[in-house]
N, C-alpha and C. Protein backbone atom coordinates (compact mmCIF):
# COMPACT_ATOMS: atom_id res chain seq x y z
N UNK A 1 94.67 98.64 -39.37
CA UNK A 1 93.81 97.48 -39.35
C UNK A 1 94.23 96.48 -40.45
N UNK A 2 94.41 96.65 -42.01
CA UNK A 2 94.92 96.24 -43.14
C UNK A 2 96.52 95.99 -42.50
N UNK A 3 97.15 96.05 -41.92
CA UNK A 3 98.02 95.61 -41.48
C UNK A 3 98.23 94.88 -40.57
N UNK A 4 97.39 94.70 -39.07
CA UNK A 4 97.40 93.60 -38.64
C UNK A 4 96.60 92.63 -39.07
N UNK A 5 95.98 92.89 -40.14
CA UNK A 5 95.22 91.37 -40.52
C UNK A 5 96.26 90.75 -41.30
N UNK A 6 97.15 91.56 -42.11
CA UNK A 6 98.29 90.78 -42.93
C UNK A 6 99.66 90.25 -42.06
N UNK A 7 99.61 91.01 -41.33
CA UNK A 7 100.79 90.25 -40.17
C UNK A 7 99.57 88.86 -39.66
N UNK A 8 98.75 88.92 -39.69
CA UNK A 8 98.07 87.55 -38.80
C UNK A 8 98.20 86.52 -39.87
N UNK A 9 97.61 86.73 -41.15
CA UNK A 9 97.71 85.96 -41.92
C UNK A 9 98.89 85.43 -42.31
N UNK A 10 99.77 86.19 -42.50
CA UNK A 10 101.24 85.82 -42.84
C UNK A 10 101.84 84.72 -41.50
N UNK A 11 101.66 85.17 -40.59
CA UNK A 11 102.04 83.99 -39.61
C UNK A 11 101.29 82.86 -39.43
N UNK A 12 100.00 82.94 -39.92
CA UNK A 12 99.49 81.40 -40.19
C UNK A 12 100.19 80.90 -41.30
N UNK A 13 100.37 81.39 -42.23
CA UNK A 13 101.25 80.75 -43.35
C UNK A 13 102.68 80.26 -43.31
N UNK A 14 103.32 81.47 -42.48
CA UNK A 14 104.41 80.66 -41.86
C UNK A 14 104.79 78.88 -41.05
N UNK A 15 103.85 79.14 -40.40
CA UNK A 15 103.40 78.28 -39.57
C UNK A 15 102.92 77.04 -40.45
N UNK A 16 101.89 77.35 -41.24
CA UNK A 16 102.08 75.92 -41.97
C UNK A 16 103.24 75.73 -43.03
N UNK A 17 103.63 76.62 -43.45
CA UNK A 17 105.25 76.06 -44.29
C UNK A 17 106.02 75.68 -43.77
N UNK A 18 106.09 76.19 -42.26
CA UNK A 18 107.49 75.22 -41.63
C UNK A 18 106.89 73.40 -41.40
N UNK A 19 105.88 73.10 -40.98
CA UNK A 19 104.98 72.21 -40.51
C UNK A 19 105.06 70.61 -41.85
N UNK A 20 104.97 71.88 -43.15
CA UNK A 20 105.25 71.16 -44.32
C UNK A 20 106.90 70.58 -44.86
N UNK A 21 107.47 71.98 -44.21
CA UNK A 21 109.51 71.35 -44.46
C UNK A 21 109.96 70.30 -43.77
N UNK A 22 108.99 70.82 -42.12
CA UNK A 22 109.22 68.89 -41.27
C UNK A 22 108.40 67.84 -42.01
N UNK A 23 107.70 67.45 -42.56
CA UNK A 23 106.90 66.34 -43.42
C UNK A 23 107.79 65.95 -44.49
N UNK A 24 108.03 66.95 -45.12
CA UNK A 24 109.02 66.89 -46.75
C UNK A 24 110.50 66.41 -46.45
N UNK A 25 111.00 67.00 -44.47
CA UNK A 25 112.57 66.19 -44.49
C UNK A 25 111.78 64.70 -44.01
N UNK A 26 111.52 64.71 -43.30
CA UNK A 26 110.86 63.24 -43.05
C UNK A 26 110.33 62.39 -43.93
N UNK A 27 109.85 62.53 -44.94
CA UNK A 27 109.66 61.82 -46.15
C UNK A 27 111.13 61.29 -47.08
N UNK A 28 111.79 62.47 -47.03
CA UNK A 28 113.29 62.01 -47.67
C UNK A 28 113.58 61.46 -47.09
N UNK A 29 113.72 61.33 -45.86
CA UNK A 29 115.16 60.42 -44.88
C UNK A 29 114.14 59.22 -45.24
N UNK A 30 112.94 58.98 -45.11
CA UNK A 30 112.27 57.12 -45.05
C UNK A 30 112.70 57.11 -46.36
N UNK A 31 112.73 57.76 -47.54
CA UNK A 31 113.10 57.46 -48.36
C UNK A 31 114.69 57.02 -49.16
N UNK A 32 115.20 58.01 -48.58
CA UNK A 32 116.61 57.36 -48.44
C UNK A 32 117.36 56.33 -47.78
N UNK A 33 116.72 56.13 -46.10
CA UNK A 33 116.82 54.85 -45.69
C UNK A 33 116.16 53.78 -46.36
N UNK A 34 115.08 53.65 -46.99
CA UNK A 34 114.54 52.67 -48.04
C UNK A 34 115.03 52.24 -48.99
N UNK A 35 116.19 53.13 -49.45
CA UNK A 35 116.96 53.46 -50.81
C UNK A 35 118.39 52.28 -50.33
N UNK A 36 118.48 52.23 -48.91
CA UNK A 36 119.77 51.61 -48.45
C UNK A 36 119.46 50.32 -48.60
N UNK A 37 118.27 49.80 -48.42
CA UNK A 37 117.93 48.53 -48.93
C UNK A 37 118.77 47.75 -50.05
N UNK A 38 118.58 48.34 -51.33
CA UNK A 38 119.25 48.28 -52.95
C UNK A 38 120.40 48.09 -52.16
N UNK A 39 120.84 49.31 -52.17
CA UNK A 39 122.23 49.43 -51.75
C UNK A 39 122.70 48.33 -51.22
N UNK A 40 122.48 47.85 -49.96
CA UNK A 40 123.05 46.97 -48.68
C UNK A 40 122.79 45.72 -49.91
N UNK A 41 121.67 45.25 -50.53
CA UNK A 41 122.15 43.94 -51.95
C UNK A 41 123.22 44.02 -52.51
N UNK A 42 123.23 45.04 -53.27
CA UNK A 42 124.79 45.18 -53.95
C UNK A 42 125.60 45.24 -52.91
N UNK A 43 125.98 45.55 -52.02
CA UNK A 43 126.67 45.59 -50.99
C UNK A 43 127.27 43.99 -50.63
N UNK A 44 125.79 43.26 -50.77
CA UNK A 44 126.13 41.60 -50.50
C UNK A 44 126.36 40.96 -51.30
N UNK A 45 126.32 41.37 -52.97
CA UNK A 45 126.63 40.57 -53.75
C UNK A 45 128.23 40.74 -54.47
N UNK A 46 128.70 42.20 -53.89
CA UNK A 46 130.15 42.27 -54.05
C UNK A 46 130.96 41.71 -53.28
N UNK A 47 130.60 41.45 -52.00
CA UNK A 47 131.51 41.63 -50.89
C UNK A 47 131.33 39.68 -50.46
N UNK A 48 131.48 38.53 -51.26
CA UNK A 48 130.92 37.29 -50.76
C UNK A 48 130.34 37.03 -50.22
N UNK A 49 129.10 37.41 -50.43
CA UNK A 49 127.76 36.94 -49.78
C UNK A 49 127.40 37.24 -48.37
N UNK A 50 127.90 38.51 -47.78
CA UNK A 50 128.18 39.15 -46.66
C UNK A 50 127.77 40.56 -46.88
N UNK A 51 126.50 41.02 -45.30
CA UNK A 51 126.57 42.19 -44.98
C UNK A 51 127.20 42.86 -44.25
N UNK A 52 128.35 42.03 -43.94
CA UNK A 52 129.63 43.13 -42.66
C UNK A 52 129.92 44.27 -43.08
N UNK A 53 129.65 44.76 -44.80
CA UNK A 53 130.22 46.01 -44.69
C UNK A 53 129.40 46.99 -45.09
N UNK A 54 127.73 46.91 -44.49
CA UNK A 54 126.68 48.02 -45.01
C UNK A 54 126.99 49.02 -43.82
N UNK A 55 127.03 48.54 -42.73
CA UNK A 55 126.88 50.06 -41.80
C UNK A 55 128.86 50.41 -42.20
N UNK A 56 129.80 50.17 -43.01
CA UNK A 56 130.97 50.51 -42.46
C UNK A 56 131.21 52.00 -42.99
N UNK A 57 131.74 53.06 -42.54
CA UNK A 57 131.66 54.59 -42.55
C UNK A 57 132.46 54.51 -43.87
N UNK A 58 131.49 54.91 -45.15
CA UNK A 58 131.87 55.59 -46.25
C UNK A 58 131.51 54.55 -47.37
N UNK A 59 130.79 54.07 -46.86
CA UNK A 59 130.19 52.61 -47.68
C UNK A 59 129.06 53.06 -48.67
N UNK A 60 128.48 53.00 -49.29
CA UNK A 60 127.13 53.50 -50.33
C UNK A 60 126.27 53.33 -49.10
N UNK A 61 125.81 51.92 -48.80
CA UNK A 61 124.82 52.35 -47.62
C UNK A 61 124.61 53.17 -46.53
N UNK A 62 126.32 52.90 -46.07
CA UNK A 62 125.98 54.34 -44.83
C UNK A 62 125.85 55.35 -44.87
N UNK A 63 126.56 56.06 -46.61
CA UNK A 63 126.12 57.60 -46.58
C UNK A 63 124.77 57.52 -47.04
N UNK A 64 123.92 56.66 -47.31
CA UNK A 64 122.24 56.89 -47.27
C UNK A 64 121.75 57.02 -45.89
N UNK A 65 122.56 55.80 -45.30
CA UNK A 65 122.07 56.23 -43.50
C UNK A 65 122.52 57.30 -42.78
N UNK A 66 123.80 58.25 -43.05
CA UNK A 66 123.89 59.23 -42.60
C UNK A 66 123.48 60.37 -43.08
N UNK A 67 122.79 60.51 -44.68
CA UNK A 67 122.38 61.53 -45.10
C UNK A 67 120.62 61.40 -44.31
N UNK A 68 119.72 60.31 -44.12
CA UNK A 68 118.75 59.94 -43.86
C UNK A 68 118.73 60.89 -42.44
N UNK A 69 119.71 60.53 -41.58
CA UNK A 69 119.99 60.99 -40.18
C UNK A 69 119.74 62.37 -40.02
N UNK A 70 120.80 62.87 -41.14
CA UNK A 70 120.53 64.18 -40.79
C UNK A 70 119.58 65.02 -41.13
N UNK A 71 118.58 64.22 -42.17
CA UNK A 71 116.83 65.14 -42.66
C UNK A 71 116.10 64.46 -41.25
N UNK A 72 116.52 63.60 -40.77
CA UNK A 72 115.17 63.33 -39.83
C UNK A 72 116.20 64.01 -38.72
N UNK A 73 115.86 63.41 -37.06
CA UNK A 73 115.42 63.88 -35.84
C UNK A 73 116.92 63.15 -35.55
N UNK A 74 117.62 62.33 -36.23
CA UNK A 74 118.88 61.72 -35.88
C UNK A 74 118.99 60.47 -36.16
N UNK A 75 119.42 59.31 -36.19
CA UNK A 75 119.94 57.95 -36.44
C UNK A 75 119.86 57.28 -34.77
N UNK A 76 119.43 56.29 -35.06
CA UNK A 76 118.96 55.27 -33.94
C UNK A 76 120.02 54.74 -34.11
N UNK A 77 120.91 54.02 -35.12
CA UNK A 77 121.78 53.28 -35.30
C UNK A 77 121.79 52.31 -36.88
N UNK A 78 122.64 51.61 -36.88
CA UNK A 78 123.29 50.94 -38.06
C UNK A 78 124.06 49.78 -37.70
N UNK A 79 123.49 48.39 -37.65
CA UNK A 79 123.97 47.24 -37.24
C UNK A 79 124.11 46.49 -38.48
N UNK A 80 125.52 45.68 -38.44
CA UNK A 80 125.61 44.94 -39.38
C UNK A 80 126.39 43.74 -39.28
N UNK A 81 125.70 42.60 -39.99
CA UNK A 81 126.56 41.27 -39.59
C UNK A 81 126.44 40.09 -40.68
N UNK A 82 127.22 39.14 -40.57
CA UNK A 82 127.77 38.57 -41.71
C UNK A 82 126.28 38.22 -42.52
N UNK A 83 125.33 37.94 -41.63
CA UNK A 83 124.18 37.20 -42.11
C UNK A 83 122.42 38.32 -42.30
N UNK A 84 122.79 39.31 -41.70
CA UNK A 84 121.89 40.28 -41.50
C UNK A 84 122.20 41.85 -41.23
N UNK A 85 121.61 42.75 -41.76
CA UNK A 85 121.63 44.46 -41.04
C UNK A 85 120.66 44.95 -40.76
N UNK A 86 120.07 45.96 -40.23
CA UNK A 86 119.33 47.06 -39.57
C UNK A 86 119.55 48.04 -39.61
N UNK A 87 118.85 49.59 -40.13
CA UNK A 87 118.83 50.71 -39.84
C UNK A 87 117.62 51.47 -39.05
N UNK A 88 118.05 52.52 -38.37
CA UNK A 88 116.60 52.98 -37.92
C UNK A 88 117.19 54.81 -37.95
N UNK A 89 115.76 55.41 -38.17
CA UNK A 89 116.18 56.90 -37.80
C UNK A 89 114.93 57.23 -36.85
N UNK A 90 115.13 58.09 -36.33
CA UNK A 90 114.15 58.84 -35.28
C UNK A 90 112.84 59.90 -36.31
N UNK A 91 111.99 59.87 -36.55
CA UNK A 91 110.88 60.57 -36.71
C UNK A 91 109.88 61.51 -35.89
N UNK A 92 110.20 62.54 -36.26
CA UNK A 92 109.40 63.51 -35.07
C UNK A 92 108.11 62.92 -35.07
N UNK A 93 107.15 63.18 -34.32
CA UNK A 93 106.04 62.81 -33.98
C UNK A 93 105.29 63.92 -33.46
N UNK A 94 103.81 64.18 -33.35
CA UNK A 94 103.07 65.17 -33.06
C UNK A 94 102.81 65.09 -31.69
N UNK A 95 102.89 63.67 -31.26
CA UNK A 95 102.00 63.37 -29.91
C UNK A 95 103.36 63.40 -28.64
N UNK A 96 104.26 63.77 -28.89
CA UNK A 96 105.33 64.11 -28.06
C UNK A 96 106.32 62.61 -27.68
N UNK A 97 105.46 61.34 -28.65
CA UNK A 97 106.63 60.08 -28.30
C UNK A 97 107.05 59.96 -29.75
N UNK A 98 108.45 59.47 -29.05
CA UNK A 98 109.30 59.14 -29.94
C UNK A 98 109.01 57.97 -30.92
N UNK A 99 109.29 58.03 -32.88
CA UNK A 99 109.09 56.92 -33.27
C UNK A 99 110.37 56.34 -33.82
N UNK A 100 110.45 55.62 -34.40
CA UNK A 100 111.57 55.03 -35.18
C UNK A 100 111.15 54.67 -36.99
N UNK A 101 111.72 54.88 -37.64
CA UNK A 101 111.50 54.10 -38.89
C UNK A 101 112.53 52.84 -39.17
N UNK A 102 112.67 51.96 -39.36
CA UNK A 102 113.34 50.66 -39.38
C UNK A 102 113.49 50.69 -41.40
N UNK A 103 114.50 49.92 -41.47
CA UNK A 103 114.38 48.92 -42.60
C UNK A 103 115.49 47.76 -41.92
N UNK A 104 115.37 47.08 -43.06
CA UNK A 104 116.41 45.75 -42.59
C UNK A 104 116.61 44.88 -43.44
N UNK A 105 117.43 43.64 -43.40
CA UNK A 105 117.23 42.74 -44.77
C UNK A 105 116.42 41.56 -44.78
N UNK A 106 115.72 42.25 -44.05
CA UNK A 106 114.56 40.76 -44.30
C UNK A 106 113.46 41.08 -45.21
N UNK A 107 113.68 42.52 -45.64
CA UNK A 107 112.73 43.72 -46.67
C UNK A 107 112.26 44.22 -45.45
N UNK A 108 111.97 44.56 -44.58
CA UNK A 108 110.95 45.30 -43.82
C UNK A 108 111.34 46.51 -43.54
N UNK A 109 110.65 47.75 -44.07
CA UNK A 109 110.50 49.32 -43.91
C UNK A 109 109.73 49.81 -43.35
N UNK A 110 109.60 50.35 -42.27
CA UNK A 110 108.39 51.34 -41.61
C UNK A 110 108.46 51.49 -40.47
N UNK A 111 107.44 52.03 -39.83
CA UNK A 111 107.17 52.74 -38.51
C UNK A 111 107.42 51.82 -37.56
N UNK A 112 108.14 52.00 -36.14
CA UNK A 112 107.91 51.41 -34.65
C UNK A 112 108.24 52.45 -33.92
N UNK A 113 107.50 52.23 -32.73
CA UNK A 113 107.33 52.61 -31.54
C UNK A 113 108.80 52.20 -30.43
N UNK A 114 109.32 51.13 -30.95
CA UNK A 114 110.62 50.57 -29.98
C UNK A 114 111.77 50.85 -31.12
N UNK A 115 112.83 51.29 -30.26
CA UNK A 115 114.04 51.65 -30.93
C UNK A 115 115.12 50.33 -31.01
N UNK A 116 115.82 50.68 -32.12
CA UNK A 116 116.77 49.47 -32.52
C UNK A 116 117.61 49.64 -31.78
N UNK A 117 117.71 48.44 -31.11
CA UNK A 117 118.65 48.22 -29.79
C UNK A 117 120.22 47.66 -30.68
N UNK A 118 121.25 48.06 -29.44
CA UNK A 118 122.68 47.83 -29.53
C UNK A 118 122.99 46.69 -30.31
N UNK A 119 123.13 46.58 -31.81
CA UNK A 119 123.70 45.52 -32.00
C UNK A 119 122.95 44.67 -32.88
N UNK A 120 121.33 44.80 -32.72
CA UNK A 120 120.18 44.27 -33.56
C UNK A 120 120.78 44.67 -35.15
N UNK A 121 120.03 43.26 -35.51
CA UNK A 121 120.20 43.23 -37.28
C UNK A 121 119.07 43.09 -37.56
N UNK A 122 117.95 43.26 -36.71
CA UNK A 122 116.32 42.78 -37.44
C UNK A 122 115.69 43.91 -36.69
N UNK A 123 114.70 44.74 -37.61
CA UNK A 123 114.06 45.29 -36.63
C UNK A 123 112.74 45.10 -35.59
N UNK A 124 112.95 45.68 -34.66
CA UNK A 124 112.58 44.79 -33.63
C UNK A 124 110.82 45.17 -33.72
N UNK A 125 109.83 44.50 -33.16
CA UNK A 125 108.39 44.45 -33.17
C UNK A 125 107.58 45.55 -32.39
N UNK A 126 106.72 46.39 -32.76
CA UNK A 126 106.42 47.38 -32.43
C UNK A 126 105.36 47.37 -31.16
């Protein structure tokens, strides 16, 4: 009896520690994509007044966007252009739809419902 009550209990506990490791990677990746923000400035103030090279593979910004990618659910994408960029990663969700987290250089960080389409440098309106 003292033993299946501790196997029961122990798997509720399980159960909420894993529940908490998905919250805690999901908190890092918004946070590290938030972090690309900084980054992608310096990015524009080295490079003549140009964001062509925040999404480019091995750049300070992109390894925030690819480390971001891989704590969350995956990378939506990484658009970048002389005058503007966009990142987004995928965020699990409870209710079974998909969300996105955005940043971009217009400052804007946070939650949408619509994913950053092919090519976008702004993220798009939820």
């Amino acid at each position: 009896m003292v033993i299946a009550i501790i196997g029961i209990l122990s798997s509720v506990v399980l159960a909420s520690l894993n529940s908490a490791r998905n919250s805690a990677q999901v908190a890092a990746a918004k946070s590290e994509l938030s972090s690309m923000r900084a980054e992608a400035e310096i990015e524009y103030n080295s490079s003549s007044q140009s964001y062509d090279e925040v999404c480019t593979t091995g750049s300070d910004p992109d390894l925030l966007y690819q480390s971001a990618s891989e704590k969350a659910d995956g990378g939506n994408g990484c658009y970048d252009g002389a005058d503007a960029w966009a990142a987004s990663i995928v965020i699990d969700d409870t209710s079974g739809a998909e969300k996105y987290f955005c940043v971009d250089s217009t400052g804007f960080a946070g939650e949408r419902s619509t994913a950053l389409g092919t090519s976008e440098v702004v993220c798009p309106a939820s």
